[in-house]
Protein backbone atom coordinates (compact mmCIF):
# COMPACT_ATOMS: atom_id res chain seq x y z
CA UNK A 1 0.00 0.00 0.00
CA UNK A 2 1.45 3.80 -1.07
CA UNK A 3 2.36 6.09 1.93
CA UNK A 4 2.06 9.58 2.00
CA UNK A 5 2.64 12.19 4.54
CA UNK A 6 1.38 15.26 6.19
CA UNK A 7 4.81 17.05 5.37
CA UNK A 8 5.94 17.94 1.95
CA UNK A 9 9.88 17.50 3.19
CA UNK A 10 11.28 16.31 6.34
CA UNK A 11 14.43 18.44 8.00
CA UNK A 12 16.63 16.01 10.02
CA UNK A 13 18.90 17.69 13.26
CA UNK A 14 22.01 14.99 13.26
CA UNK A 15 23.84 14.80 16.71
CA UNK A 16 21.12 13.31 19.31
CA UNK A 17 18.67 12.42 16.55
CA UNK A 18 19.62 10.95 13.78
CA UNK A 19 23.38 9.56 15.23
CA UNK A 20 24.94 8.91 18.72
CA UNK A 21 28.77 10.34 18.85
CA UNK A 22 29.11 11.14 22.19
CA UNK A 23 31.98 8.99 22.67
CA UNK A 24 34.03 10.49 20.25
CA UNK A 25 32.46 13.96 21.46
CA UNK A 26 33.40 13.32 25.02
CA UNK A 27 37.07 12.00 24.17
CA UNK A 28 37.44 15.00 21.97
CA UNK A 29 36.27 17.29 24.38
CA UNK A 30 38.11 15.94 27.38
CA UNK A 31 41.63 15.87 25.78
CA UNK A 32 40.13 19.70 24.06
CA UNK A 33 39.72 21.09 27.67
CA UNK A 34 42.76 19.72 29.42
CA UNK A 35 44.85 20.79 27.11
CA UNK A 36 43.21 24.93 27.67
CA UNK A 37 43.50 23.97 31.45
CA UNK A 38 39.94 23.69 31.65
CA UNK A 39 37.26 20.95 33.33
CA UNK A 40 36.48 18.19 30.54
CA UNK A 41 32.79 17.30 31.18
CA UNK A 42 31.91 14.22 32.76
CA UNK A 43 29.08 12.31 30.31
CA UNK A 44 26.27 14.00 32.49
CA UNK A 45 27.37 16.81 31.12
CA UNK A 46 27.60 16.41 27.50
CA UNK A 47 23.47 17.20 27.09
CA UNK A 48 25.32 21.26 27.60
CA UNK A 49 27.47 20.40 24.74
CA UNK A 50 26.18 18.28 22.09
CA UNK A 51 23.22 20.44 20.08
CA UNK A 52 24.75 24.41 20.18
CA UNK A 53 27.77 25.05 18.00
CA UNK A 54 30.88 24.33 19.52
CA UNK A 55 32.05 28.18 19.24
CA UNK A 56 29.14 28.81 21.13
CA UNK A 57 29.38 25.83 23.94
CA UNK A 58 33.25 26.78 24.76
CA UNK A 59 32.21 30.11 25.39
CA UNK A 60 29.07 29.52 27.54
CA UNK A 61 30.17 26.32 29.31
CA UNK A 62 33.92 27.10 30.53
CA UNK A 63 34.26 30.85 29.68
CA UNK A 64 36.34 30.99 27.18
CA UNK A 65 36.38 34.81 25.48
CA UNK A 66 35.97 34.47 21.32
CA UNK A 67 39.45 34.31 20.79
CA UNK A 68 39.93 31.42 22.83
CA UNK A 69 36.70 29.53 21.43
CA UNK A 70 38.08 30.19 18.14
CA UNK A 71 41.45 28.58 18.43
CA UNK A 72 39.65 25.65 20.90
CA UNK A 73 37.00 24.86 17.80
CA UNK A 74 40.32 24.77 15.68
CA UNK A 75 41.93 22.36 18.16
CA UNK A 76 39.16 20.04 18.66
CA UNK A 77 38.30 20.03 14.76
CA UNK A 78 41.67 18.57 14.28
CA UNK A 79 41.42 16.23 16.53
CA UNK A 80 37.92 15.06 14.84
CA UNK A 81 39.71 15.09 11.09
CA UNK A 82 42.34 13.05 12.27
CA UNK A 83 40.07 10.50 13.89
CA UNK A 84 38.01 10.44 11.28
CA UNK A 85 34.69 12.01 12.03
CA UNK A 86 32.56 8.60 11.70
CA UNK A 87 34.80 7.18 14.72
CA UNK A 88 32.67 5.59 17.13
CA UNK A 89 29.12 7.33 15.36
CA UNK A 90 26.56 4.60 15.61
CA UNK A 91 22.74 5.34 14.42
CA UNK A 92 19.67 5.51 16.58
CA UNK A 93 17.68 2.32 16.63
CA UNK A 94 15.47 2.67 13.42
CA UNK A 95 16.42 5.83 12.11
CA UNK A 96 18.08 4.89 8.83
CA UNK A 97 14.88 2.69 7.91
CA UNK A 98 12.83 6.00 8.67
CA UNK A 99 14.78 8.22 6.72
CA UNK A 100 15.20 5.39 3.47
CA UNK A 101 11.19 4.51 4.03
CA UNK A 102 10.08 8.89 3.78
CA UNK A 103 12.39 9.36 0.96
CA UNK A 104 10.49 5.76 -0.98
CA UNK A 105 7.25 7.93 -0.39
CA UNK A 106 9.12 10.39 -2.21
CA UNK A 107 9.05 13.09 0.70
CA UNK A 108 12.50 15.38 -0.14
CA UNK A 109 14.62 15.66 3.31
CA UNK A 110 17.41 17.14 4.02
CA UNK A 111 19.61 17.65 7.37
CA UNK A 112 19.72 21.07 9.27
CA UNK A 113 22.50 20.59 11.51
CA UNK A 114 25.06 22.91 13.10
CA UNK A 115 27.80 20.24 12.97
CA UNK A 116 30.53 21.83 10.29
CA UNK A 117 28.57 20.25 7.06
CA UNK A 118 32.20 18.42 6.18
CA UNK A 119 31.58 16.58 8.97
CA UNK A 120 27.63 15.97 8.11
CA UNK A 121 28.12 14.98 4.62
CA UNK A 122 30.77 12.22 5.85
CA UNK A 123 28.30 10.57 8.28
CA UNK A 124 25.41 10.44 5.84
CA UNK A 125 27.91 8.45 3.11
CA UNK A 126 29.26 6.36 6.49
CA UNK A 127 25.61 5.16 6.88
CA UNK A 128 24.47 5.15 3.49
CA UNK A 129 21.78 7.63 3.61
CA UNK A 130 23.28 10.06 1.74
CA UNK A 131 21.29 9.02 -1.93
CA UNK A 132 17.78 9.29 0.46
CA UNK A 133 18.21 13.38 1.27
CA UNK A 134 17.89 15.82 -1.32
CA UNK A 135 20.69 18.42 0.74
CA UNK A 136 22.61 17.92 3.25
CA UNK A 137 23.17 20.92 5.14
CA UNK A 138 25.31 21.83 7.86
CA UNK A 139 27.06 24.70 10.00
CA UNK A 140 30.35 26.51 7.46
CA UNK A 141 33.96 25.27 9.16
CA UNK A 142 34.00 28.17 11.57
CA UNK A 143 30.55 27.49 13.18
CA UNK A 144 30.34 31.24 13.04
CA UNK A 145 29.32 32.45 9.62
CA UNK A 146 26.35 29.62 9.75
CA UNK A 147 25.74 27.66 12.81
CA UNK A 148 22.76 29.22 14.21
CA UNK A 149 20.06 26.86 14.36
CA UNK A 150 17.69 29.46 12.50
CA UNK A 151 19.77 30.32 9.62
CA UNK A 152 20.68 26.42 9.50
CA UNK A 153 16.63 25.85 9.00
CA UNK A 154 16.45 28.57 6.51
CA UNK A 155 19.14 27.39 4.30
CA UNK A 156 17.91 23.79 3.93
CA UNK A 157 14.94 25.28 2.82
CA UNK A 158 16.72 27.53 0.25
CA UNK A 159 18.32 24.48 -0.70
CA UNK A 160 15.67 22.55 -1.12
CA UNK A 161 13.90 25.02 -2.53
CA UNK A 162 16.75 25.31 -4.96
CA UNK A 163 15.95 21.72 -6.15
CA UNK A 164 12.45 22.58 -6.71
CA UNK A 165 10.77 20.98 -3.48
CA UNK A 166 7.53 21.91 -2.54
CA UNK A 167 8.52 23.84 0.85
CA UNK A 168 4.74 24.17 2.36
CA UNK A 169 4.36 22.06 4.49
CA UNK A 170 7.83 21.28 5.98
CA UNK A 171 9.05 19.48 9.60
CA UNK A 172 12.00 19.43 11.70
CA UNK A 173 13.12 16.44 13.67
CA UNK A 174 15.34 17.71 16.37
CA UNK A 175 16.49 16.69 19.64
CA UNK A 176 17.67 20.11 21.23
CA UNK A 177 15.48 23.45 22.21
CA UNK A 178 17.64 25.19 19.89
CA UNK A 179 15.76 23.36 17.15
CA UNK A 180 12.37 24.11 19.06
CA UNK A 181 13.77 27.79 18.52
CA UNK A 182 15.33 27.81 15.41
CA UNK A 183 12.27 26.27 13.87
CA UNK A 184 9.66 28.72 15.30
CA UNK A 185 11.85 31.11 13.78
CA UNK A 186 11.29 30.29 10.20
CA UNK A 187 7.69 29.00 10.76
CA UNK A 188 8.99 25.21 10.87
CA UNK A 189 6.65 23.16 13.39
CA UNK A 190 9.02 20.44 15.75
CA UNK A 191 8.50 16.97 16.35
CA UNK A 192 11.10 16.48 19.48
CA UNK A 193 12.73 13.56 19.88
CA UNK A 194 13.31 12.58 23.35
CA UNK A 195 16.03 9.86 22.64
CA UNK A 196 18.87 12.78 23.01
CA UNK A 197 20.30 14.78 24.66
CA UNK A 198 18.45 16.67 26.43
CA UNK A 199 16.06 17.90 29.28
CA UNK A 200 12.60 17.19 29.50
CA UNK A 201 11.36 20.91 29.59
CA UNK A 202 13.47 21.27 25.94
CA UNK A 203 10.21 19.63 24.44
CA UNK A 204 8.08 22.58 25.41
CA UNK A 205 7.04 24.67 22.09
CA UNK A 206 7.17 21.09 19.70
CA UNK A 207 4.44 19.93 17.93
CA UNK A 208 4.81 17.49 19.26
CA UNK A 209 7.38 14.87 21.18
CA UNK A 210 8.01 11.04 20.25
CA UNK A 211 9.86 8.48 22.38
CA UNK A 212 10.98 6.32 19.13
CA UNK A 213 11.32 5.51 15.98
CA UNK A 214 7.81 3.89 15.53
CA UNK A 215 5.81 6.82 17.26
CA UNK A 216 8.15 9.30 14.88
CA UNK A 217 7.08 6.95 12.14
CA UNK A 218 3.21 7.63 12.75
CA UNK A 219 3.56 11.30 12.38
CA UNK A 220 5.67 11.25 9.42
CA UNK A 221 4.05 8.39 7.45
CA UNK A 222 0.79 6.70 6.58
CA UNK A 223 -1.01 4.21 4.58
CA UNK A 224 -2.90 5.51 1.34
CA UNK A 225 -5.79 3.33 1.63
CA UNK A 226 -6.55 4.94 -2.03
CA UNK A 227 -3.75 4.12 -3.21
């Protein structure tokens, strides 16, 4: 039986929602830290890190001035390159057959992360989902110039826009308030996902808020019975 769908594309957040890295994050981050003489986070405290850019997080999180978040983004970006950045990313149980099953019903998606988009594009050929998004969008290498969750929404849209997708009707999946946010910013309603990391209040101002893949499958897909 066809499926269709209430949405006429589907935006995808990455960290939290789409893949796990928080191993790699937290190794990253810890050796980062140390090495500016500053606290590494314990894995508690990774939901204050893993969502915002990293500019952003090593400015609010250990003080760092601009400067300093600067050269620490440079330093932990290094790291990440010469790890690899699909080292130690796994997938969130039944995400990939989501993503491959909206884009058989012909739904356009694309990510709308504020990981650097190097580093988006690399885990979306790792796990072979790639060939189901029409653009795969992500923050620019500084994670100044376009990291903001808002103008990350906006420009998958252009994008997709770009490519001739129907626009109307769009979602974001998202794991963080800052996609809450950055959606209600450009009119993009939120289906929170609460496998992530985050706090429970960080679902207020969704559409709506799923526990898994099979409840994010019923608001994304259903049977044509016309079909």
């Amino acid at each position: 039986m066809p499926r269709r769908s209430p949405w006429t594309c589907v935006l995808w957040d990455v960290d939290g929602t789409i893949v796990d890295a928080s191993d790699g994050i937290l190794r990253r981050l810890t050796v980062a830290l140390e090495h500016f003489g500053k606290r590494p986070p314990t894995r508690a405290e990774l939901v204050h890190w893993i969502g915002p850019p990293m500019y952003e997080s090593f400015q609010v999180n250990v003080g760092m001035t601009p400067d300093e978040a600067s050269e620490a983004v440079a330093f932990y970006r290094a790291m990440g390159k010469a790890d690899g950045y699909t080292t130690g990313a796994r997938l969130f149980d039944g995400i990939a057959d989501l993503i491959r099953d909206v884009a058989a019903a012909g739904i356009p998606q694309a990510t709308a992360s504020s990981k650097p988009e190097v580093q988006v594009v690399a885990l979306m050929d790792h796990f072979d989902l790639s060939s189901s998004l029409t653009a795969i969008v992500g923050a620019t290498p500084d994670e100044k110039t376009l990291s903001a969750k808002s103008d990350i929404v906006a420009e998958a849209l252009r994008r997709l826009q770009s490519a001739g997708v129907d626009t109307s009707r769009p979602v974001l999946i998202g794991d963080r308030h800052h996609d809450v946010e950055g959606g209600a910013d450009q009119g993009v309603p939120v289906i929170f996902v609460r496998w992530g990391f985050s706090w429970p209040h960080e679902a207020d101002g969704a559409q709506a808020a799923v526990d898994d893949a099979a409840q994010l499958r019923r608001l994304l897909l259903f049977e044509d019975s016309d079909g």
